[in-house]
PDB file of N, CA and C in Angstrom:
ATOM      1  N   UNK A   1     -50.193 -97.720 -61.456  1.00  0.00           N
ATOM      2  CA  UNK A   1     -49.258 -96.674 -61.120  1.00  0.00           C
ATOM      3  C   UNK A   1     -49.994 -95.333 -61.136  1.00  0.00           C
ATOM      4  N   UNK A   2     -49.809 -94.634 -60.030  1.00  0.00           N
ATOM      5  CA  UNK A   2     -50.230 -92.864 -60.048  1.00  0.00           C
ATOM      6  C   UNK A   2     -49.743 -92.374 -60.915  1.00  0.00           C
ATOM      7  N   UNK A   3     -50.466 -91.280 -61.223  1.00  0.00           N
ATOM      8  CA  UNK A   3     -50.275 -90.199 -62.187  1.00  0.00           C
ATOM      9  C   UNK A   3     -49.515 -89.255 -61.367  1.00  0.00           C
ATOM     10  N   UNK A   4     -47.876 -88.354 -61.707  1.00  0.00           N
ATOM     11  CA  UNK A   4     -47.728 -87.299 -61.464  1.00  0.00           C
ATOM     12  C   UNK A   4     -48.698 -86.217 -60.491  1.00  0.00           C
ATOM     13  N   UNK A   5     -48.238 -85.722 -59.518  1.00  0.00           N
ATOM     14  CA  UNK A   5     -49.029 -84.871 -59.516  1.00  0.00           C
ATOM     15  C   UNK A   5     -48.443 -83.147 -60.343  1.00  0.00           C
ATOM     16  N   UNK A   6     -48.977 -82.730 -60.494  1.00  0.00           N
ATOM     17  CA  UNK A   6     -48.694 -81.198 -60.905  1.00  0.00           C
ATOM     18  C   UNK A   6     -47.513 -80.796 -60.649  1.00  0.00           C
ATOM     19  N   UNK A   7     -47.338 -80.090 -59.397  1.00  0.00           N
ATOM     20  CA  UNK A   7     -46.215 -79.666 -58.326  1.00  0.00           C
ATOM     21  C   UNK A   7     -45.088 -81.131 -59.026  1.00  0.00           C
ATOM     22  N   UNK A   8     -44.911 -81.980 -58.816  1.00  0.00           N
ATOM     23  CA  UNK A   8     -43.902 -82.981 -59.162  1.00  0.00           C
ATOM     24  C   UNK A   8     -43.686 -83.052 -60.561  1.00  0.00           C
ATOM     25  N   UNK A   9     -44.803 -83.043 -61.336  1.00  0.00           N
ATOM     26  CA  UNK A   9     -44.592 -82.761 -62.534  1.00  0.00           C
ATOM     27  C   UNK A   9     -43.962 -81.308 -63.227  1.00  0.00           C
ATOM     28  N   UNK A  10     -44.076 -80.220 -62.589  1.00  0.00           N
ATOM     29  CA  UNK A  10     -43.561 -79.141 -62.885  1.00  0.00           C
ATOM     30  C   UNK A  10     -42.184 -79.104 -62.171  1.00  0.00           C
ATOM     31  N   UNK A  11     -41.972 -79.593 -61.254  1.00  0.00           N
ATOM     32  CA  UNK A  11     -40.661 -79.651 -60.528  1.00  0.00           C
ATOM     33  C   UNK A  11     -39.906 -80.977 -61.240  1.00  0.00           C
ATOM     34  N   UNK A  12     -39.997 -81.678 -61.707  1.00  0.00           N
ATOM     35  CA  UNK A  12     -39.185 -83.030 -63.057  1.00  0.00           C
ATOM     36  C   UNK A  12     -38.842 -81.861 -63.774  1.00  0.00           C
ATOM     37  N   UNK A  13     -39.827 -80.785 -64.538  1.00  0.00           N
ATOM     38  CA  UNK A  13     -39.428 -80.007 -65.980  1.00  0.00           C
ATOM     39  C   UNK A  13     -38.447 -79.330 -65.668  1.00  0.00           C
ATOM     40  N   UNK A  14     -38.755 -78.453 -64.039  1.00  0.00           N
ATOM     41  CA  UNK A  14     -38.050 -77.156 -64.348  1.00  0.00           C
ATOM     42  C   UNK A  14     -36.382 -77.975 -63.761  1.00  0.00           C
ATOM     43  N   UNK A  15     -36.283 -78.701 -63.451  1.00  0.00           N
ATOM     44  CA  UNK A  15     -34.982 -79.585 -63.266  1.00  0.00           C
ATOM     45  C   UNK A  15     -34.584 -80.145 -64.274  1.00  0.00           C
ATOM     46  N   UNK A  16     -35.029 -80.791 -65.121  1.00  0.00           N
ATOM     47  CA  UNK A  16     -34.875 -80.937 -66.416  1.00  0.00           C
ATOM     48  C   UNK A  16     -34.154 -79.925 -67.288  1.00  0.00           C
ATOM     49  N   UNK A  17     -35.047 -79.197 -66.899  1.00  0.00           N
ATOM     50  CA  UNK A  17     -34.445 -78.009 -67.583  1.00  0.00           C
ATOM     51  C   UNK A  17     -33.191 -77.080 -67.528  1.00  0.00           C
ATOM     52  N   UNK A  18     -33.222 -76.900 -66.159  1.00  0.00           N
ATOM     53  CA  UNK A  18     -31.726 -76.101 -65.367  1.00  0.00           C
ATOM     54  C   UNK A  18     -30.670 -76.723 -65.390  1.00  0.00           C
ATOM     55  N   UNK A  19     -30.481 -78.208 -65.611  1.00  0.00           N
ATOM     56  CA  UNK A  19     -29.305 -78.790 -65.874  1.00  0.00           C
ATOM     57  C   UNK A  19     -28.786 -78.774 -66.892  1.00  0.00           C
ATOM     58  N   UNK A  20     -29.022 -78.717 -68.353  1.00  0.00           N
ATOM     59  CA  UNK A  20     -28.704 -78.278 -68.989  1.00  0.00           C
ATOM     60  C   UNK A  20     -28.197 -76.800 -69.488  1.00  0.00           C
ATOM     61  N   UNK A  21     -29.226 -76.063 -68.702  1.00  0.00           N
ATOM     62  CA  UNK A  21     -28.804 -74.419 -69.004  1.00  0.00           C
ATOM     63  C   UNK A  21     -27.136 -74.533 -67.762  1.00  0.00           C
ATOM     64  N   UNK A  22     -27.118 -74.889 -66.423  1.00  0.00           N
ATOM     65  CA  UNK A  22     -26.172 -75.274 -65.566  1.00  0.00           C
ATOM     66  C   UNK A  22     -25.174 -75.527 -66.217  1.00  0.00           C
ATOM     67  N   UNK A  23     -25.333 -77.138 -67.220  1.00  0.00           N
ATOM     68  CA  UNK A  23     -23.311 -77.198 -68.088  1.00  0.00           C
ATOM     69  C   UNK A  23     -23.550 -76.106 -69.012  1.00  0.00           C
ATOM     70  N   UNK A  24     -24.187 -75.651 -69.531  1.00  0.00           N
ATOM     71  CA  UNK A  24     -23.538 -74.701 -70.892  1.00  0.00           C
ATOM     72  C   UNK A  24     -23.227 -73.267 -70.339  1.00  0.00           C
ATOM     73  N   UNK A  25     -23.672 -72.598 -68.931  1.00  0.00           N
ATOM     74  CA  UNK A  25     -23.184 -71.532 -68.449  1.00  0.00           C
ATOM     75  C   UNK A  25     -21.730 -71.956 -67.957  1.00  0.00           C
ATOM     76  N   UNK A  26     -21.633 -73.256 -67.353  1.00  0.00           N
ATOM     77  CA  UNK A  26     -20.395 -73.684 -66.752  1.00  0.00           C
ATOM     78  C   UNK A  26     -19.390 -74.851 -67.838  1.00  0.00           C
ATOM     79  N   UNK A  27     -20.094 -74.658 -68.820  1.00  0.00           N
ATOM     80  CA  UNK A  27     -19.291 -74.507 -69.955  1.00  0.00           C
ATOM     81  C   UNK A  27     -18.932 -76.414 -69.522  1.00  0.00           C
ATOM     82  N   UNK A  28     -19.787 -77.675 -69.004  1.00  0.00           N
ATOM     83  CA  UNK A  28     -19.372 -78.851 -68.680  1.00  0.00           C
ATOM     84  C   UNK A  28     -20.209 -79.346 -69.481  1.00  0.00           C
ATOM     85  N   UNK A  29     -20.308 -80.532 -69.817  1.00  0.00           N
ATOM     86  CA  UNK A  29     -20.670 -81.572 -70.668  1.00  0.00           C
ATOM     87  C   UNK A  29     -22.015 -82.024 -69.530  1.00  0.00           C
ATOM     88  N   UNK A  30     -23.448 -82.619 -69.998  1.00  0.00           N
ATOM     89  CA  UNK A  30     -24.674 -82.235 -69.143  1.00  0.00           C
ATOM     90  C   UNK A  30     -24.498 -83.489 -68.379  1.00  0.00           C
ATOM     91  N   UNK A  31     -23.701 -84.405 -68.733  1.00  0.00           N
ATOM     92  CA  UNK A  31     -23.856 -85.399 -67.676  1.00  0.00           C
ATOM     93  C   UNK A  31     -22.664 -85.644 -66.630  1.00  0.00           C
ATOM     94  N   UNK A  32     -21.599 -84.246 -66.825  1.00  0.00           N
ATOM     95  CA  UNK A  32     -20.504 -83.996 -65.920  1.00  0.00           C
ATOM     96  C   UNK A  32     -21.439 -82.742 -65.043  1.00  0.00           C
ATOM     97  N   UNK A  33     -22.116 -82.315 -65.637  1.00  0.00           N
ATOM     98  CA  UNK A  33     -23.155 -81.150 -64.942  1.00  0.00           C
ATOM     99  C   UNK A  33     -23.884 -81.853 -63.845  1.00  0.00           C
ATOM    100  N   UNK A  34     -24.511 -83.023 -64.304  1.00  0.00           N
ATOM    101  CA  UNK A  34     -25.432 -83.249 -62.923  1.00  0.00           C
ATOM    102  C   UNK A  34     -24.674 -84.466 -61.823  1.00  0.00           C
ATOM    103  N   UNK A  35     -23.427 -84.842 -62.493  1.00  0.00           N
ATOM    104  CA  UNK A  35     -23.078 -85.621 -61.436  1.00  0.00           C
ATOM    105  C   UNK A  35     -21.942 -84.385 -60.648  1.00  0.00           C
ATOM    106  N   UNK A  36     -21.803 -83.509 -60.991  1.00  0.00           N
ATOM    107  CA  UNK A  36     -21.255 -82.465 -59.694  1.00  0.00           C
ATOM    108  C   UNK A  36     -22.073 -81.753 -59.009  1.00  0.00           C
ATOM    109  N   UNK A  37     -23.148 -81.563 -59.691  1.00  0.00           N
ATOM    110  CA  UNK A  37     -24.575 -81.150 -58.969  1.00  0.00           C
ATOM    111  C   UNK A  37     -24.720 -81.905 -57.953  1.00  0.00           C
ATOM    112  N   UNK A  38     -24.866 -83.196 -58.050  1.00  0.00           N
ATOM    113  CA  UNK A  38     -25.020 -83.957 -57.121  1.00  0.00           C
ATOM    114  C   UNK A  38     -24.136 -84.321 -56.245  1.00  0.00           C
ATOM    115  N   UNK A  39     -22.560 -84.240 -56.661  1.00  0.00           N
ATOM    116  CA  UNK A  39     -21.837 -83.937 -55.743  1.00  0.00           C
ATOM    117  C   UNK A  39     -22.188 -82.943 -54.779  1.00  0.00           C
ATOM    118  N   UNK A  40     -22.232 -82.086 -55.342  1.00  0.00           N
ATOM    119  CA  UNK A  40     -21.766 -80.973 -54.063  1.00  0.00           C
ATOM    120  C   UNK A  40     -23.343 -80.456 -53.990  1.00  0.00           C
ATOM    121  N   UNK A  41     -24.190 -81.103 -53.434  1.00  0.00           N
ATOM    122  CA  UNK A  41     -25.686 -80.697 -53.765  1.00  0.00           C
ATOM    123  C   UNK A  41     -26.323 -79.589 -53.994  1.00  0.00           C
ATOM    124  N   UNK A  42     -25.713 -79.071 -55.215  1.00  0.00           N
ATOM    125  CA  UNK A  42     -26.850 -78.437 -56.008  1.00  0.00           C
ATOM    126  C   UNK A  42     -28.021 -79.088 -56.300  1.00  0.00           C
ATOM    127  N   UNK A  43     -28.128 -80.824 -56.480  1.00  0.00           N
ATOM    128  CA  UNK A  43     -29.335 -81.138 -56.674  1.00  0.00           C
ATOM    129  C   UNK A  43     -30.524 -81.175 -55.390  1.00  0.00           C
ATOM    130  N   UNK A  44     -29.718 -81.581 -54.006  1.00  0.00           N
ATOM    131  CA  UNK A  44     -30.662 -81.573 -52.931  1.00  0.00           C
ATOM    132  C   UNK A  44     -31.258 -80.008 -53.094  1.00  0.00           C
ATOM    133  N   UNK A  45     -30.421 -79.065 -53.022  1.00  0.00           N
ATOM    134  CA  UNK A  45     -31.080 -78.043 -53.001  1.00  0.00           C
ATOM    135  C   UNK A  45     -32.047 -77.669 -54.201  1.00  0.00           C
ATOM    136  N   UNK A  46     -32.173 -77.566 -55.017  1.00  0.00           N
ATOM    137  CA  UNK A  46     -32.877 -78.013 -56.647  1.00  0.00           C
ATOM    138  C   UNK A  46     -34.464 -78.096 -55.932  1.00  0.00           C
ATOM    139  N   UNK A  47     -34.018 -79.313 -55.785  1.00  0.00           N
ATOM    140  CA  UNK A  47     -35.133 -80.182 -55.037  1.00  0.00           C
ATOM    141  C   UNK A  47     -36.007 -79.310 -54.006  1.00  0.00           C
ATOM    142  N   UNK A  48     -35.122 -78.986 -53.097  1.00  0.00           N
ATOM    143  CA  UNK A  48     -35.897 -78.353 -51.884  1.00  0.00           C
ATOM    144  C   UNK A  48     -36.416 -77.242 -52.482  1.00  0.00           C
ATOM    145  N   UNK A  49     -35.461 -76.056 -53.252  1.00  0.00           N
ATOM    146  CA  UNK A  49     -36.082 -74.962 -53.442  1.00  0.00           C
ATOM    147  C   UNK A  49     -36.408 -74.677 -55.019  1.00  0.00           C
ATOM    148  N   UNK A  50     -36.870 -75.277 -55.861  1.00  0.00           N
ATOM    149  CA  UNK A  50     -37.318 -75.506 -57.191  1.00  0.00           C
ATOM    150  C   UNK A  50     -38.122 -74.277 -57.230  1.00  0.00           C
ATOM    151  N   UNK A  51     -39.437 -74.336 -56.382  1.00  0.00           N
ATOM    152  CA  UNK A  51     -40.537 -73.495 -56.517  1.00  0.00           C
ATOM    153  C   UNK A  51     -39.902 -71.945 -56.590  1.00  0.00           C
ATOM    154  N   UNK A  52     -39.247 -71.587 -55.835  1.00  0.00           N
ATOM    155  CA  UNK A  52     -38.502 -69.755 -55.521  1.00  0.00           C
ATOM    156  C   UNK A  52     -37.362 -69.843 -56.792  1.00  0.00           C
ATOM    157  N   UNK A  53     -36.577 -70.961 -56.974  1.00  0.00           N
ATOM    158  CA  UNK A  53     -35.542 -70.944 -58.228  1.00  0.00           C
ATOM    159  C   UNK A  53     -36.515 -70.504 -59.117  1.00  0.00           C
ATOM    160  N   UNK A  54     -37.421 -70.711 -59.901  1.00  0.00           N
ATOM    161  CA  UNK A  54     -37.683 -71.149 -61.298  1.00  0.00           C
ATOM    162  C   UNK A  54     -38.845 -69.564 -61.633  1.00  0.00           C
ATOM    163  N   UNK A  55     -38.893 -69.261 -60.093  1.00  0.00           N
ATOM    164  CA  UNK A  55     -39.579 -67.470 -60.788  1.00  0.00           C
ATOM    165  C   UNK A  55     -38.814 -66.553 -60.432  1.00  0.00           C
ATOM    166  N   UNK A  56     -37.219 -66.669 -60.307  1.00  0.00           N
ATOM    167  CA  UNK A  56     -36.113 -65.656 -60.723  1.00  0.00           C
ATOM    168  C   UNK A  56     -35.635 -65.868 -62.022  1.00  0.00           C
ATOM    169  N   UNK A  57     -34.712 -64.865 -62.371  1.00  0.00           N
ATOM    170  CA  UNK A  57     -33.960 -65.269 -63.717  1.00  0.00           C
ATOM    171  C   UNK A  57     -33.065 -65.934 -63.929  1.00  0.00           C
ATOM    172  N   UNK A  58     -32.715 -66.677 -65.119  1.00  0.00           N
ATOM    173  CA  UNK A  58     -31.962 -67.586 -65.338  1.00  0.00           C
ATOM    174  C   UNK A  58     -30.599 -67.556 -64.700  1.00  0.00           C
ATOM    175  N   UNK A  59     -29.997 -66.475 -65.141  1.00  0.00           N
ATOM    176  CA  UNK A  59     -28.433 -66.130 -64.199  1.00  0.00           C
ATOM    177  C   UNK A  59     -28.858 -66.167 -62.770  1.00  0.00           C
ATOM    178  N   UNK A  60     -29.266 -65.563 -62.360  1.00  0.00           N
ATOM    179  CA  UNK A  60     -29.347 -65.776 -60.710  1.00  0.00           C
ATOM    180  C   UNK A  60     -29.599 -66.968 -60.310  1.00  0.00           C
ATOM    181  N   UNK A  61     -30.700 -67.497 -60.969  1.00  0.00           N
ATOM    182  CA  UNK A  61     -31.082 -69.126 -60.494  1.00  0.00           C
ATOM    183  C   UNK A  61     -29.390 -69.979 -60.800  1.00  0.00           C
ATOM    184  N   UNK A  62     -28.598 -69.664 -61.683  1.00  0.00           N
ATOM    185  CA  UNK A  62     -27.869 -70.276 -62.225  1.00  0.00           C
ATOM    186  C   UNK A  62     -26.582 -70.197 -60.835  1.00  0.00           C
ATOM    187  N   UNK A  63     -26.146 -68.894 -60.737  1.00  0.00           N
ATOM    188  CA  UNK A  63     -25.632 -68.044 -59.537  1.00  0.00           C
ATOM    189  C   UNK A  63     -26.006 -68.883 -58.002  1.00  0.00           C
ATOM    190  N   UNK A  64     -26.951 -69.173 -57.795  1.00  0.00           N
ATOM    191  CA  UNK A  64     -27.527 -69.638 -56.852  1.00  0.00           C
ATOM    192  C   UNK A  64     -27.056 -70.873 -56.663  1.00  0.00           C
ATOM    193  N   UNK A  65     -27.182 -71.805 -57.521  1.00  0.00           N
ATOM    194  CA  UNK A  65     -26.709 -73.085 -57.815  1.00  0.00           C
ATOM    195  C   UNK A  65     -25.199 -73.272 -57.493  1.00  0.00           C
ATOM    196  N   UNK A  66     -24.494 -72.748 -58.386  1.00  0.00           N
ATOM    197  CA  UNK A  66     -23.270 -72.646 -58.172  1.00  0.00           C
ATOM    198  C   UNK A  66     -22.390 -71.826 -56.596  1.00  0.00           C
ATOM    199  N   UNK A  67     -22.885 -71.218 -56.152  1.00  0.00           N
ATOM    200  CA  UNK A  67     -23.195 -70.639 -54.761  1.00  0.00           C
ATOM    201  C   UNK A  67     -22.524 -71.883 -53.792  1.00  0.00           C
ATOM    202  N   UNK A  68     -24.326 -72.869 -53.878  1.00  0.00           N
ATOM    203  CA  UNK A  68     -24.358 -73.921 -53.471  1.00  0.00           C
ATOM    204  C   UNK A  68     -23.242 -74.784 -53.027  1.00  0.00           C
ATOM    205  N   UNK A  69     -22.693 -75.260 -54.448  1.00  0.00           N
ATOM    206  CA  UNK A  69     -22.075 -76.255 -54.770  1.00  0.00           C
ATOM    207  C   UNK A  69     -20.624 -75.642 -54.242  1.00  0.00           C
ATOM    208  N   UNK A  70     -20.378 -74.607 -54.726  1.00  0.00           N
ATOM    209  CA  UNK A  70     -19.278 -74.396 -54.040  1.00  0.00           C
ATOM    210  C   UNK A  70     -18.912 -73.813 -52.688  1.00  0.00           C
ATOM    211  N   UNK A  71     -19.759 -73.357 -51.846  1.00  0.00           N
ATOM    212  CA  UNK A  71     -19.887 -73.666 -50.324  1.00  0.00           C
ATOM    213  C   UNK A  71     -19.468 -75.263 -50.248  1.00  0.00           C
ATOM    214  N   UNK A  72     -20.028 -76.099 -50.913  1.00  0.00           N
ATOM    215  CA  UNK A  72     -19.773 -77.500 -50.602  1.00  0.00           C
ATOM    216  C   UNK A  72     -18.415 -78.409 -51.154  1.00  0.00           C
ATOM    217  N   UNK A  73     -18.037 -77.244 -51.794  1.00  0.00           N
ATOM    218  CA  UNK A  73     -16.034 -77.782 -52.080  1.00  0.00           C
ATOM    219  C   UNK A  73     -16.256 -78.062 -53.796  1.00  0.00           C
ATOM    220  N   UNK A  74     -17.691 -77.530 -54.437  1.00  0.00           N
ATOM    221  CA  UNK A  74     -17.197 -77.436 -55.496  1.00  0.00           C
ATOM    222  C   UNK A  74     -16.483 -76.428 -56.093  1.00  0.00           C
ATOM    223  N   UNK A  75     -15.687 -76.510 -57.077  1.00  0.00           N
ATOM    224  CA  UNK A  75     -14.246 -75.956 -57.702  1.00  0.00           C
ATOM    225  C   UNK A  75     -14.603 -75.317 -58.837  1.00  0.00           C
ATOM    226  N   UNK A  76     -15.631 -75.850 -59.195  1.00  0.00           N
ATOM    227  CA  UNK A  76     -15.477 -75.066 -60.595  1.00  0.00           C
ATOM    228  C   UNK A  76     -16.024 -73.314 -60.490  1.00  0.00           C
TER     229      UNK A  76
END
């Protein structure tokens, strides 16, 4: 099996990471956090734009997310 590369390995953390900060700004439980993420793809986008998310600040990155999701009929 390959090793991680870098870029993938830093993009696992900083996703790792934002989902959790994601339910406790939106005040959801972390595994009601990423399955509405993934509803309403906050995670595709995650994905695509990880690199530009993760050198703004936390609220905005957070802002951004939620943006997302609710363009896409999320409610909360």
């Amino acid at each position: 099996m390959a090793a991680l590369s870098k870029q993938m390995s830093d993009k696992i953390s900083f996703i790792s990471f934002i989902i959790p900060e994601f339910a406790q700004a939106y005040k959801m439980k972390i595994q009601d956090a990423f399955f509405y993420l993934k509803k309403y793809g906050g995670l595709d986008f995650l994905s695509k734009h990880w690199w530009g998310l993760h050198t703004d600040n936390l609220p905005y990155t957070l802002n951004s997310i939620y943006q997302v999701c609710h363009k896409n009929g999320g409610l909360r």
